[in-house]
C-alpha atoms as a PDB file:
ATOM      1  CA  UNK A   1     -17.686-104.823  87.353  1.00  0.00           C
ATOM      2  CA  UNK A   2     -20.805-105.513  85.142  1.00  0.00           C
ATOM      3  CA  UNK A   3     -22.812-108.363  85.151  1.00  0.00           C
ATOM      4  CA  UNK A   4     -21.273-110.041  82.035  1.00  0.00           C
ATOM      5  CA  UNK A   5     -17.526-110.070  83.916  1.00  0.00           C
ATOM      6  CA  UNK A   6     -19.037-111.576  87.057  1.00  0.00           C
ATOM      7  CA  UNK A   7     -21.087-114.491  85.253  1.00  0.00           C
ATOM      8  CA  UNK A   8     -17.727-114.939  83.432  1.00  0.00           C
ATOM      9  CA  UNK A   9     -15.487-115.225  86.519  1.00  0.00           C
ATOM     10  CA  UNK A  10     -18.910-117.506  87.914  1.00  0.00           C
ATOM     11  CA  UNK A  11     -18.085-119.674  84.920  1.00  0.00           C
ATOM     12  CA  UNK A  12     -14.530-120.006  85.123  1.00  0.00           C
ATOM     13  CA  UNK A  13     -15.633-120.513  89.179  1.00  0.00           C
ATOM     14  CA  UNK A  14     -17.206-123.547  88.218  1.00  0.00           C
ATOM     15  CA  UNK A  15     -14.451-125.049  85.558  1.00  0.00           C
ATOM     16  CA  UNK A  16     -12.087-125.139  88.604  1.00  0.00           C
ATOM     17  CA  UNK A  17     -14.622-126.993  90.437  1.00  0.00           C
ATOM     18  CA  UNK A  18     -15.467-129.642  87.614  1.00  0.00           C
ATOM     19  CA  UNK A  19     -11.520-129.907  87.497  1.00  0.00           C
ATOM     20  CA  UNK A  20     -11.699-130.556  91.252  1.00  0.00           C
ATOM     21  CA  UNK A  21     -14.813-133.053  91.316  1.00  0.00           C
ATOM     22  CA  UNK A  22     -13.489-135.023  88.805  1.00  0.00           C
ATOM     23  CA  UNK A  23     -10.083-135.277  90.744  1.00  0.00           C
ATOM     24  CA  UNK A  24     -11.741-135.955  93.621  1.00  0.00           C
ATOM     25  CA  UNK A  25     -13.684-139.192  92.236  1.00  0.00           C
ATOM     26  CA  UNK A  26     -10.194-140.386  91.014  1.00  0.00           C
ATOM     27  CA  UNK A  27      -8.503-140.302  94.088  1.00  0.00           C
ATOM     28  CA  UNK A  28     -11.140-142.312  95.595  1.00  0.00           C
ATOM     29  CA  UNK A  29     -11.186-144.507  93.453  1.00  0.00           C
ATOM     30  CA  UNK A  30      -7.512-145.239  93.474  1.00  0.00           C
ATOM     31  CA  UNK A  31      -7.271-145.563  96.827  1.00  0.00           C
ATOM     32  CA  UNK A  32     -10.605-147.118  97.724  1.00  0.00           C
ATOM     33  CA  UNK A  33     -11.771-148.454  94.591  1.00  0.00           C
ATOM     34  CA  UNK A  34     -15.161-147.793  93.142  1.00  0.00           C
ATOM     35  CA  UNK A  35     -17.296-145.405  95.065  1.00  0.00           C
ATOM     36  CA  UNK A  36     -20.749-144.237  93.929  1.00  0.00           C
ATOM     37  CA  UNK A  37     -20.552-142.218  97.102  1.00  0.00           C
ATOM     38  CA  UNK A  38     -17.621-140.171  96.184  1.00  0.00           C
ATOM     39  CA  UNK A  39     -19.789-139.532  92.127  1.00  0.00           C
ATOM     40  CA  UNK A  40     -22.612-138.419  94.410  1.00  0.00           C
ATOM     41  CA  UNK A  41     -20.498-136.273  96.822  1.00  0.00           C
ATOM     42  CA  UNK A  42     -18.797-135.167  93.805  1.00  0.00           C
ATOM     43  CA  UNK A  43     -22.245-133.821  92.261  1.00  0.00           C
ATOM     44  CA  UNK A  44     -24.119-132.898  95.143  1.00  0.00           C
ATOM     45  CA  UNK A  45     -20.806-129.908  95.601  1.00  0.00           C
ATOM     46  CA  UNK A  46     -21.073-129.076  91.861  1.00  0.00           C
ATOM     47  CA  UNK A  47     -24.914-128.770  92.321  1.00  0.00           C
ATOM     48  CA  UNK A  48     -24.302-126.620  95.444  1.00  0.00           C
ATOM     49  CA  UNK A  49     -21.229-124.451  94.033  1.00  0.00           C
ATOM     50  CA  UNK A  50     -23.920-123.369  90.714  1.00  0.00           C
ATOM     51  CA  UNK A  51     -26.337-122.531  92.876  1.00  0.00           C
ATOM     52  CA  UNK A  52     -25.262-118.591  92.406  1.00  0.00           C
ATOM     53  CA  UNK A  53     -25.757-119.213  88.878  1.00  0.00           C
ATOM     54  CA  UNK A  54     -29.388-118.320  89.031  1.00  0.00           C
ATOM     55  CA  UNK A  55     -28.458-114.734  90.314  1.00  0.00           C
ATOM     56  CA  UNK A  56     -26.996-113.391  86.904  1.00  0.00           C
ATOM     57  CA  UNK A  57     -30.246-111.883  84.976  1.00  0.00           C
ATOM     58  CA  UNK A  58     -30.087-109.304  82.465  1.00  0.00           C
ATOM     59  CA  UNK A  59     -31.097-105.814  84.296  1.00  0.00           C
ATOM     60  CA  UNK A  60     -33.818-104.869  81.855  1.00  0.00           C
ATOM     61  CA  UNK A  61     -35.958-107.938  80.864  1.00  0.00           C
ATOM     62  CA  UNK A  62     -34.704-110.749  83.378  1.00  0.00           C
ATOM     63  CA  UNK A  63     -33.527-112.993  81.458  1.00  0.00           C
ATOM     64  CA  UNK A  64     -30.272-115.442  82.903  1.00  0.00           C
ATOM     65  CA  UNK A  65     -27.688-115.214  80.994  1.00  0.00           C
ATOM     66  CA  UNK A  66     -26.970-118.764  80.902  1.00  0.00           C
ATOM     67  CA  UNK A  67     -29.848-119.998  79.251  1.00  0.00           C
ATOM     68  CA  UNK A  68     -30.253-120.030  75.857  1.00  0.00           C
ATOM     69  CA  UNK A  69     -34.129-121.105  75.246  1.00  0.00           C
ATOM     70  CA  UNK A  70     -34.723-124.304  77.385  1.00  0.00           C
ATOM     71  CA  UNK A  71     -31.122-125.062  77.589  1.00  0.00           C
ATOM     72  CA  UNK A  72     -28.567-124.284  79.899  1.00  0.00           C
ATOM     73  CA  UNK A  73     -24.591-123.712  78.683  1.00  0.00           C
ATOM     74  CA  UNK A  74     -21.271-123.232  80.806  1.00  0.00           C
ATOM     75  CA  UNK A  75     -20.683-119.683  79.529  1.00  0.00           C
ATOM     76  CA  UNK A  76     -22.533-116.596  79.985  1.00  0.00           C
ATOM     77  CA  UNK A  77     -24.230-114.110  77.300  1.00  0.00           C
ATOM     78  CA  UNK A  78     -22.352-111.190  76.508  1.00  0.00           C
ATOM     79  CA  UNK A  79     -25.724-109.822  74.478  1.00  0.00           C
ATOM     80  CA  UNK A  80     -28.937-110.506  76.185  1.00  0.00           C
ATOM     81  CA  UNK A  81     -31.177-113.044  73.989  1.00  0.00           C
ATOM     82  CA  UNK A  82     -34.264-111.748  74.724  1.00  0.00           C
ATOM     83  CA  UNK A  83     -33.713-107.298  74.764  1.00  0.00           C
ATOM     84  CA  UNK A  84     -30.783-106.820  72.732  1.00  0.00           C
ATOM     85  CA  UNK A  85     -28.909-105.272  76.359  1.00  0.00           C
ATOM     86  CA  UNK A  86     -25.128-105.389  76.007  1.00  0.00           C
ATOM     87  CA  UNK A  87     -24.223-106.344  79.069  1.00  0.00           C
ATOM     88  CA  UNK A  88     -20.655-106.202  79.028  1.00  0.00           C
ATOM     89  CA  UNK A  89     -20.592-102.578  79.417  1.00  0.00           C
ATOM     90  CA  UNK A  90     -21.892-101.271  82.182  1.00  0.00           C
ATOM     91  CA  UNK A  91     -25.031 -99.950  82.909  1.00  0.00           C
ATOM     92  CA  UNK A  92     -26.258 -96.195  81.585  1.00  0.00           C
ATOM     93  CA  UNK A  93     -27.980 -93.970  84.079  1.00  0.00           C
END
């Protein structure tokens, strides 16, 4: 599995858990009313669940392949930004 399908199953990781924080805060608040408690709960596990997302660098320069410059987007490279490095194929010896 290359780097490029792992950041991608990462990614869809994390859609299923924004799905799931987002129902989580409404159930709350429909049966308990407003909670800033279940927002920060809500957050704090998104925060925690993207924590791996850090671990997906491009094998030849380093470079994550969810930043693009200074910013930071919910879907992976396929083409590294910085060396050219497809890195949806895998690697060459």
């Amino acid at each position: 599995m290359t780097i490029f399908d792992r950041a991608q199953r990462h990614a869809k990781f994390m859609a299923g858990a924004l799905v799931l924080a987002i129902l989580f805060v409404l159930v709350v608040d429909r049966f308990f009313g407003h909670s800033a408690i279940a927002f920060g709960i809500a957050i704090v596990g998104l925060v925690f669940a993207n924590r791996q997302m850090l671990g997906f660098d491009c094998a030849n320069c380093g470079k994550n392949l969810f930043f693009r410059g200074i910013f930071v987007v919910p879907w992976p490279n396929r083409t590294c930004g910085k060396c050219g490095t497809e890195l949806d194929k895998p690697p060459s010896n």
